[in-house]
PDB file of N, CA and C in Angstrom:
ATOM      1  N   UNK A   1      -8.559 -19.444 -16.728  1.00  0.00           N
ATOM      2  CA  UNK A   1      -7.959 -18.207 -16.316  1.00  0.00           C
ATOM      3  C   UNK A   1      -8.546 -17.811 -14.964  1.00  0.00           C
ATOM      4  N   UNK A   2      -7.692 -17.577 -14.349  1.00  0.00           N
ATOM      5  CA  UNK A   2      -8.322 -16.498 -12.768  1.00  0.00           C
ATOM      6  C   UNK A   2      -8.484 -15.299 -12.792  1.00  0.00           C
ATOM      7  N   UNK A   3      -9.276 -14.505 -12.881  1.00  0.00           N
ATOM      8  CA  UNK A   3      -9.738 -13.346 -12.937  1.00  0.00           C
ATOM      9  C   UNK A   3     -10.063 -12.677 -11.306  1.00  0.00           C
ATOM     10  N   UNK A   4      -9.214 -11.650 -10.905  1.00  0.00           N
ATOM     11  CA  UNK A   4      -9.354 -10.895  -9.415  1.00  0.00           C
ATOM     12  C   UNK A   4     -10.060  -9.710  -9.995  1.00  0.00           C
ATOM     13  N   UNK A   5     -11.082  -9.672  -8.846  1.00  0.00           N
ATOM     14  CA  UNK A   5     -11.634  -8.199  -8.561  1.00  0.00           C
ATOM     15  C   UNK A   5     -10.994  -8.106  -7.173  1.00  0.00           C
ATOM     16  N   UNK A   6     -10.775  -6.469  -7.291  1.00  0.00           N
ATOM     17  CA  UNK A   6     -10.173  -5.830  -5.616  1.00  0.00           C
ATOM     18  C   UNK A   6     -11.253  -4.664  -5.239  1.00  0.00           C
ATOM     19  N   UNK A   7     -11.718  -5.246  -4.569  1.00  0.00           N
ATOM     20  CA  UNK A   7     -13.433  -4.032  -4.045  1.00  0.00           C
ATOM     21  C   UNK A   7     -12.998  -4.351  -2.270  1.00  0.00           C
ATOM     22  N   UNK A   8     -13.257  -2.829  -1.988  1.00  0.00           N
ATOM     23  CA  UNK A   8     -13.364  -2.400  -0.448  1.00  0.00           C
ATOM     24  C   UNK A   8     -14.572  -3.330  -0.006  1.00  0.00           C
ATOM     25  N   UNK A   9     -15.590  -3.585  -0.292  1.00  0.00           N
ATOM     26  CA  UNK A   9     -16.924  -4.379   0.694  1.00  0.00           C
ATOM     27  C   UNK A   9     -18.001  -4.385  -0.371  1.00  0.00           C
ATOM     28  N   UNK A  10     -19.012  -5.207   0.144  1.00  0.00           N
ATOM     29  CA  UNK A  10     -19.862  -5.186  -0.806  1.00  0.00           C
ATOM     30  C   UNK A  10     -21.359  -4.479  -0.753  1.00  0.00           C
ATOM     31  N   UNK A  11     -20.764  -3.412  -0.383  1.00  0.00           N
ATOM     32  CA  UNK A  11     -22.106  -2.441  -0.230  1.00  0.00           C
ATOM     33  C   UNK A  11     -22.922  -2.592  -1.637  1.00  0.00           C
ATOM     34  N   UNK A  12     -24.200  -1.447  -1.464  1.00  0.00           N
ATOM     35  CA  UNK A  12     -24.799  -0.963  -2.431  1.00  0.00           C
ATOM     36  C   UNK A  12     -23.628  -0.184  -3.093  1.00  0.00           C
ATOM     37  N   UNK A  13     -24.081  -0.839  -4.369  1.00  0.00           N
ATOM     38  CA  UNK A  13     -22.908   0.591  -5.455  1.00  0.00           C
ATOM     39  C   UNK A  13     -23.213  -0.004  -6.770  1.00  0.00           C
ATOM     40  N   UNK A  14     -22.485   1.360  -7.604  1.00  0.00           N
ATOM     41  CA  UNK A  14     -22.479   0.776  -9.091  1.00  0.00           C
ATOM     42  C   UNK A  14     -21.362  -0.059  -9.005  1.00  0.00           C
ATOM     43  N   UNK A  15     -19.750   0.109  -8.628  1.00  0.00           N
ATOM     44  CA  UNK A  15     -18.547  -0.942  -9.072  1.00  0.00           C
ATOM     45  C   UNK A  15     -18.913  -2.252  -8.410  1.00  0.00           C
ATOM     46  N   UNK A  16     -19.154  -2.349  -7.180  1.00  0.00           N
ATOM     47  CA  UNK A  16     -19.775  -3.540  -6.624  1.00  0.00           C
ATOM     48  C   UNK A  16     -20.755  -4.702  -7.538  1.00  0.00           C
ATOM     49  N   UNK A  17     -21.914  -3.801  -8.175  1.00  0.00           N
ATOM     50  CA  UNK A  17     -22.620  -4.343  -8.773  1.00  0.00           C
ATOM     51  C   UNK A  17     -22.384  -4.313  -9.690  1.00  0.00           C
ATOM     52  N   UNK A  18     -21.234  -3.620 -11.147  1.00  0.00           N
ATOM     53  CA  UNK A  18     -21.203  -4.123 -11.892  1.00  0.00           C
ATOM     54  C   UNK A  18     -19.369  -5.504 -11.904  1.00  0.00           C
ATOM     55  N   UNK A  19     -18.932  -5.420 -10.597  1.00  0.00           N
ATOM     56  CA  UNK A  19     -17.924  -6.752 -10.492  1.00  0.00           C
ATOM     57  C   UNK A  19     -19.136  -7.781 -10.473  1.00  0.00           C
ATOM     58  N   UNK A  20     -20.080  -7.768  -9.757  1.00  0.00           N
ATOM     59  CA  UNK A  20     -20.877  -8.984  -9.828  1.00  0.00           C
ATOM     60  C   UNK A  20     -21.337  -9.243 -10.977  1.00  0.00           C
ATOM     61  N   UNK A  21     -21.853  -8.896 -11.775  1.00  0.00           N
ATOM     62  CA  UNK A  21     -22.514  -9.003 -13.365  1.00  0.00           C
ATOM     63  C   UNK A  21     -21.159  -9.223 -13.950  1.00  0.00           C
ATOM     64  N   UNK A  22     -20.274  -8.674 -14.015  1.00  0.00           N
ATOM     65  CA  UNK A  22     -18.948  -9.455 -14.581  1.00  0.00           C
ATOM     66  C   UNK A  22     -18.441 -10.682 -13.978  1.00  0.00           C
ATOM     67  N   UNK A  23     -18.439 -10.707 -13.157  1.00  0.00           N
ATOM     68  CA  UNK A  23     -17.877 -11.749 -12.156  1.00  0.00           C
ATOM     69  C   UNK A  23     -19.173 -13.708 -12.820  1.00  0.00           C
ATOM     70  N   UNK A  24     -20.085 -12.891 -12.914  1.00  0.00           N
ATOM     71  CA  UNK A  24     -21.631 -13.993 -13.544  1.00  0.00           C
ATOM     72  C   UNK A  24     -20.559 -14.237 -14.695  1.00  0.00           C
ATOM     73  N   UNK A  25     -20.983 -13.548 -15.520  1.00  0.00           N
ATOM     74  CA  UNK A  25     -20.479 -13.659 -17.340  1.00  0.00           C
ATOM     75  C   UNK A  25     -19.065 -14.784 -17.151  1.00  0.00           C
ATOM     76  N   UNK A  26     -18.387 -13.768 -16.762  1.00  0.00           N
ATOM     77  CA  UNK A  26     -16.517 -15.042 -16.695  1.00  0.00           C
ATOM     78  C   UNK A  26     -17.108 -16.103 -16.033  1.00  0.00           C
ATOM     79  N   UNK A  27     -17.679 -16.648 -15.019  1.00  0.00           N
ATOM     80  CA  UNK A  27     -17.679 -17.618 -14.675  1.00  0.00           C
ATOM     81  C   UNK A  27     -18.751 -18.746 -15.644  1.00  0.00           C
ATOM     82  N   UNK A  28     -19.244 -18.110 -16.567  1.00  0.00           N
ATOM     83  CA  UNK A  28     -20.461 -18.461 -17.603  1.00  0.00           C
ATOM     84  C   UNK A  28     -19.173 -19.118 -18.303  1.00  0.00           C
ATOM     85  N   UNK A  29     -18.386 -18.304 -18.947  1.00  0.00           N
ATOM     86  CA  UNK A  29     -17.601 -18.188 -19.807  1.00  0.00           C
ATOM     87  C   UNK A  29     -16.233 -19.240 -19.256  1.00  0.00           C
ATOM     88  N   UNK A  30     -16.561 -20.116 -18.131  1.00  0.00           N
ATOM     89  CA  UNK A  30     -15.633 -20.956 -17.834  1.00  0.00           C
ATOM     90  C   UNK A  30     -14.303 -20.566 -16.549  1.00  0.00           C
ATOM     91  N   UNK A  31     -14.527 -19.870 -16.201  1.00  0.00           N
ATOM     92  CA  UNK A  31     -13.145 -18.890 -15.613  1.00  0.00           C
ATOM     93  C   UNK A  31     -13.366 -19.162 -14.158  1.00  0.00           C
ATOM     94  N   UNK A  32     -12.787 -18.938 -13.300  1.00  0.00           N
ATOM     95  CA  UNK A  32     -12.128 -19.273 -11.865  1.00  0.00           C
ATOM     96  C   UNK A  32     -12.283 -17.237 -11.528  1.00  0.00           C
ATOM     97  N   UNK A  33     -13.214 -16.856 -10.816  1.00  0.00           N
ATOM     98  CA  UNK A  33     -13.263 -15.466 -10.607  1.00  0.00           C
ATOM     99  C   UNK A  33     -12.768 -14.809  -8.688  1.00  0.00           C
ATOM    100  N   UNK A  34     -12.563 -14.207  -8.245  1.00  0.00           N
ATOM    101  CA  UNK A  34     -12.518 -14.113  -6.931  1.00  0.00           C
ATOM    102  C   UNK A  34     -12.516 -12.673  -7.402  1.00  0.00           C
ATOM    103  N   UNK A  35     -12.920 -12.570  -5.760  1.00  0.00           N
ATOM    104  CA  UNK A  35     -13.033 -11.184  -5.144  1.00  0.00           C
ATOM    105  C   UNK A  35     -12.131 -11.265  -3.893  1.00  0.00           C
ATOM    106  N   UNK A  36     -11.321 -10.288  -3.588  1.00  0.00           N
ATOM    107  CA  UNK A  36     -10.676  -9.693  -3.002  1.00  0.00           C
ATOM    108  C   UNK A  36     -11.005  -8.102  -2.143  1.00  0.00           C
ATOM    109  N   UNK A  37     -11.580  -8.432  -0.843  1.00  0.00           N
ATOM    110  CA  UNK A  37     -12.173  -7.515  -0.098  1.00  0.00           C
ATOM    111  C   UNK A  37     -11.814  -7.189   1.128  1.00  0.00           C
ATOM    112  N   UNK A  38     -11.436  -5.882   1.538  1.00  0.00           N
ATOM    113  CA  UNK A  38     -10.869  -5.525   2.574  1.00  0.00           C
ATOM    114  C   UNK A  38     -11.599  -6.143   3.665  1.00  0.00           C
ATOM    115  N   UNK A  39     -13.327  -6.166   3.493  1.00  0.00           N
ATOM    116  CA  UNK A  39     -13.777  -6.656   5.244  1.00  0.00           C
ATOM    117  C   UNK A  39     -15.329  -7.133   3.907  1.00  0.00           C
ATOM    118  N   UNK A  40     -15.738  -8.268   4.451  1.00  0.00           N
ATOM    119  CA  UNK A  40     -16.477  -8.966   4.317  1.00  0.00           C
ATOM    120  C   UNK A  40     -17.925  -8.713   4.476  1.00  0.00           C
ATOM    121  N   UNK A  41     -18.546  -7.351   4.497  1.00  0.00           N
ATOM    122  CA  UNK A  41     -19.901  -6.968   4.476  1.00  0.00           C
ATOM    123  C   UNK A  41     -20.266  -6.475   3.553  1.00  0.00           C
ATOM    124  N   UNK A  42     -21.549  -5.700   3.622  1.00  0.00           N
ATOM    125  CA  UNK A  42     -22.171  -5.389   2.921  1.00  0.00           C
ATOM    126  C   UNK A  42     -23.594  -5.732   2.322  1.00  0.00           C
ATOM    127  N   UNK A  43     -24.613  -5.179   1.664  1.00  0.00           N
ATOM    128  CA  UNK A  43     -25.822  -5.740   0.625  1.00  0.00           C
ATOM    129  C   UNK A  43     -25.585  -6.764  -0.037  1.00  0.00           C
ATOM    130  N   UNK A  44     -24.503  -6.921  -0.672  1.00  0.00           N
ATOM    131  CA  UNK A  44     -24.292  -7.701  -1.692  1.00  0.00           C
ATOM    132  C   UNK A  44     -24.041  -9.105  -1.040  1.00  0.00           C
ATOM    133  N   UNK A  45     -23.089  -9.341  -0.403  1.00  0.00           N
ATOM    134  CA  UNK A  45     -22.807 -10.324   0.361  1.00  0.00           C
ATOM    135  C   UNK A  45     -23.508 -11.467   0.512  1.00  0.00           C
ATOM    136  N   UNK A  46     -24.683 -11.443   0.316  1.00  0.00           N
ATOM    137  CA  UNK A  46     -25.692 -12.870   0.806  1.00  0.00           C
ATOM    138  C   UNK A  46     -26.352 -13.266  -0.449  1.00  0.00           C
ATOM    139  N   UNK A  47     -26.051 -12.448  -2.096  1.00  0.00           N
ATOM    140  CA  UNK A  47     -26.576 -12.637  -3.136  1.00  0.00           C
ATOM    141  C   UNK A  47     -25.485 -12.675  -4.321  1.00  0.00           C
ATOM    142  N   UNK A  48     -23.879 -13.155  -3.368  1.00  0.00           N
ATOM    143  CA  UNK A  48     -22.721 -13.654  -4.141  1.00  0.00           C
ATOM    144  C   UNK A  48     -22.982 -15.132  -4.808  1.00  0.00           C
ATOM    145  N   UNK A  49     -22.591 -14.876  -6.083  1.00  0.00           N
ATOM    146  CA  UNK A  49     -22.444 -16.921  -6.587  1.00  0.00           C
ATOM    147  C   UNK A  49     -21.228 -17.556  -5.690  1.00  0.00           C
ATOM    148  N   UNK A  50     -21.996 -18.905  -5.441  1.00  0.00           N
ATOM    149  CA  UNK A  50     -21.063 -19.335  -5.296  1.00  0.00           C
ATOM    150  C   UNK A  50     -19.948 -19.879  -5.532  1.00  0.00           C
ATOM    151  N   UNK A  51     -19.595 -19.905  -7.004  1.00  0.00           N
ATOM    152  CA  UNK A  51     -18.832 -19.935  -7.479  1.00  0.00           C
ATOM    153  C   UNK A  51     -17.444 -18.763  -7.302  1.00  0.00           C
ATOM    154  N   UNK A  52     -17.892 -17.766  -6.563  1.00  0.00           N
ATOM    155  CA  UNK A  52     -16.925 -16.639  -6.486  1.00  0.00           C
ATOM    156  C   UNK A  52     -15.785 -16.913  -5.559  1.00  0.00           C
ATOM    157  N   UNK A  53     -15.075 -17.142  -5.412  1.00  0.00           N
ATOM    158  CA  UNK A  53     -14.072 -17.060  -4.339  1.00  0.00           C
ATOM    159  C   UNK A  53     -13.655 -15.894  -3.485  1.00  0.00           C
ATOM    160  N   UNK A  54     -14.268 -15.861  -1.968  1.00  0.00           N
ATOM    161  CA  UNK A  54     -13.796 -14.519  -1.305  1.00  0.00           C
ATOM    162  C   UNK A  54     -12.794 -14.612  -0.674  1.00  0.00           C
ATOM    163  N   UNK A  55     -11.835 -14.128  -0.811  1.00  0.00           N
ATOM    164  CA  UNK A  55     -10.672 -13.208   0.150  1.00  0.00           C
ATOM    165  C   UNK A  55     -10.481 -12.250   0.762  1.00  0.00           C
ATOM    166  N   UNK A  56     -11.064 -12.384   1.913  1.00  0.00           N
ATOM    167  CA  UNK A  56     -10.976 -11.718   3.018  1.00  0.00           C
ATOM    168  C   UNK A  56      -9.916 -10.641   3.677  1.00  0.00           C
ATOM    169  N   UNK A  57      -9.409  -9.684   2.956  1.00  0.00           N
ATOM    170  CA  UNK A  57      -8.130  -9.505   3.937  1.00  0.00           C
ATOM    171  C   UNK A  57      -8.250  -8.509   5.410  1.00  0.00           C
ATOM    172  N   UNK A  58     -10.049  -8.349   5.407  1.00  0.00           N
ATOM    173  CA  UNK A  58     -10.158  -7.861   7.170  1.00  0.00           C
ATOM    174  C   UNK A  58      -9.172  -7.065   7.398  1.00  0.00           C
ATOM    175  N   UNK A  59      -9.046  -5.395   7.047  1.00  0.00           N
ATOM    176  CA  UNK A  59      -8.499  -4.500   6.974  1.00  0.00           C
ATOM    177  C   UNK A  59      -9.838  -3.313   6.901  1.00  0.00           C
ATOM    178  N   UNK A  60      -9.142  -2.275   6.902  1.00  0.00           N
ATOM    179  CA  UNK A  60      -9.868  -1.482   7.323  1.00  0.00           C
ATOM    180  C   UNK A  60      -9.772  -0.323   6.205  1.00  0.00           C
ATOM    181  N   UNK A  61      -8.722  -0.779   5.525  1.00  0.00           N
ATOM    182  CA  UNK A  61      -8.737   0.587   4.717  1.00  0.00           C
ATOM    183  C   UNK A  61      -7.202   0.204   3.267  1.00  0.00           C
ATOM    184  N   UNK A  62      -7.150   0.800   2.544  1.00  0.00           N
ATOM    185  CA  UNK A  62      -6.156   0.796   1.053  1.00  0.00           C
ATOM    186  C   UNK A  62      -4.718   0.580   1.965  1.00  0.00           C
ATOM    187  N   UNK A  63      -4.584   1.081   2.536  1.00  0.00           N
ATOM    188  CA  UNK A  63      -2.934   1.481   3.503  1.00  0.00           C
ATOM    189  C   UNK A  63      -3.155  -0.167   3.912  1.00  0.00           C
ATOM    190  N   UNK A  64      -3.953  -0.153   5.117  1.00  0.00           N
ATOM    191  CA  UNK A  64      -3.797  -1.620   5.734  1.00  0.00           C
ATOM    192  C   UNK A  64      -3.683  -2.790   4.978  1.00  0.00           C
ATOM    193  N   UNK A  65      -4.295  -2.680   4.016  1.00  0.00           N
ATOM    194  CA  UNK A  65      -4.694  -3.566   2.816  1.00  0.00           C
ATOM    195  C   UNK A  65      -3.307  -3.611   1.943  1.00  0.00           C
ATOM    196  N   UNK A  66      -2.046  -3.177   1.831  1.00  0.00           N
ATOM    197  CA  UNK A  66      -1.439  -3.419   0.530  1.00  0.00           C
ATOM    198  C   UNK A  66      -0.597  -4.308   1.300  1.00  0.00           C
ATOM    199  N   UNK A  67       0.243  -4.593   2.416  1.00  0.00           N
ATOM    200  CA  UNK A  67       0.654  -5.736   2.649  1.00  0.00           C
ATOM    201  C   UNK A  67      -0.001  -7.106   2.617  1.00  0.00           C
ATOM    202  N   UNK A  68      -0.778  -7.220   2.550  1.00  0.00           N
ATOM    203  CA  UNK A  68      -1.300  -8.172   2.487  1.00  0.00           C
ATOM    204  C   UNK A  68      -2.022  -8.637   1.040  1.00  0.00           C
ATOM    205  N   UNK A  69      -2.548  -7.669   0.251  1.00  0.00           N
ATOM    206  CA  UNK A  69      -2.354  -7.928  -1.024  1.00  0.00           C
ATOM    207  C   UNK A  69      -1.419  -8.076  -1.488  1.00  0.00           C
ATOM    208  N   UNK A  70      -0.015  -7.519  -1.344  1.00  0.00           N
ATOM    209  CA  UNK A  70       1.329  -7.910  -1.704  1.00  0.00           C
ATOM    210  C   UNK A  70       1.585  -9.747  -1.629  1.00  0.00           C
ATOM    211  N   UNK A  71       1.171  -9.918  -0.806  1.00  0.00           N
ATOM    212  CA  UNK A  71       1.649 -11.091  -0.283  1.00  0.00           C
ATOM    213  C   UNK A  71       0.510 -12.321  -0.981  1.00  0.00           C
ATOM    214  N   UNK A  72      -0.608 -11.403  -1.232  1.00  0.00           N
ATOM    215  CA  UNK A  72      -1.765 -12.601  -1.994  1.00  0.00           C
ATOM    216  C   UNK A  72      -1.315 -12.950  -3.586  1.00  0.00           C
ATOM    217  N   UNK A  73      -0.722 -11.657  -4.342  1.00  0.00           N
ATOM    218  CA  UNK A  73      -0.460 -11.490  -5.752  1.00  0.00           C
ATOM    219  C   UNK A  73       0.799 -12.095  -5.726  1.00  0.00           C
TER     220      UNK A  73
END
């Protein structure tokens, strides 16, 4: 199964950090996980598995971001 998370960046946070602790488990559990992120920074960023798949869509904000999620889903 492919499992998407859709997170703005990977700052410090609770949703951030708890997609990552979920994101661990499913991929424990056999699964194909990605993240889906408007712009590619953040804390978190350099302590992603690599197993995660990032998608980049380098936007700036929810508005800029739905064409192009349209087009990923």
């Amino acid at each position: 199964m492919i499992i998407a998370f859709h997170i703005p960046k990977l700052s410090l946070g609770g949703v951030e950090m708890n997609a990552i602790k979920l994101a661990k488990e499913y991929i424990k559990m056999g699964h194909s996980v990605k993240f889906i992120i408007h712009k590619f920074n953040g804390e978190f960023c350099e302590n992603l598995p690599k197993e995660i798949d990032i998608i980049n869509l380098n936007t700036h904000n929810i508005f800029t971001a739905i064409p192009k999620l349209k087009k990923w889903f």
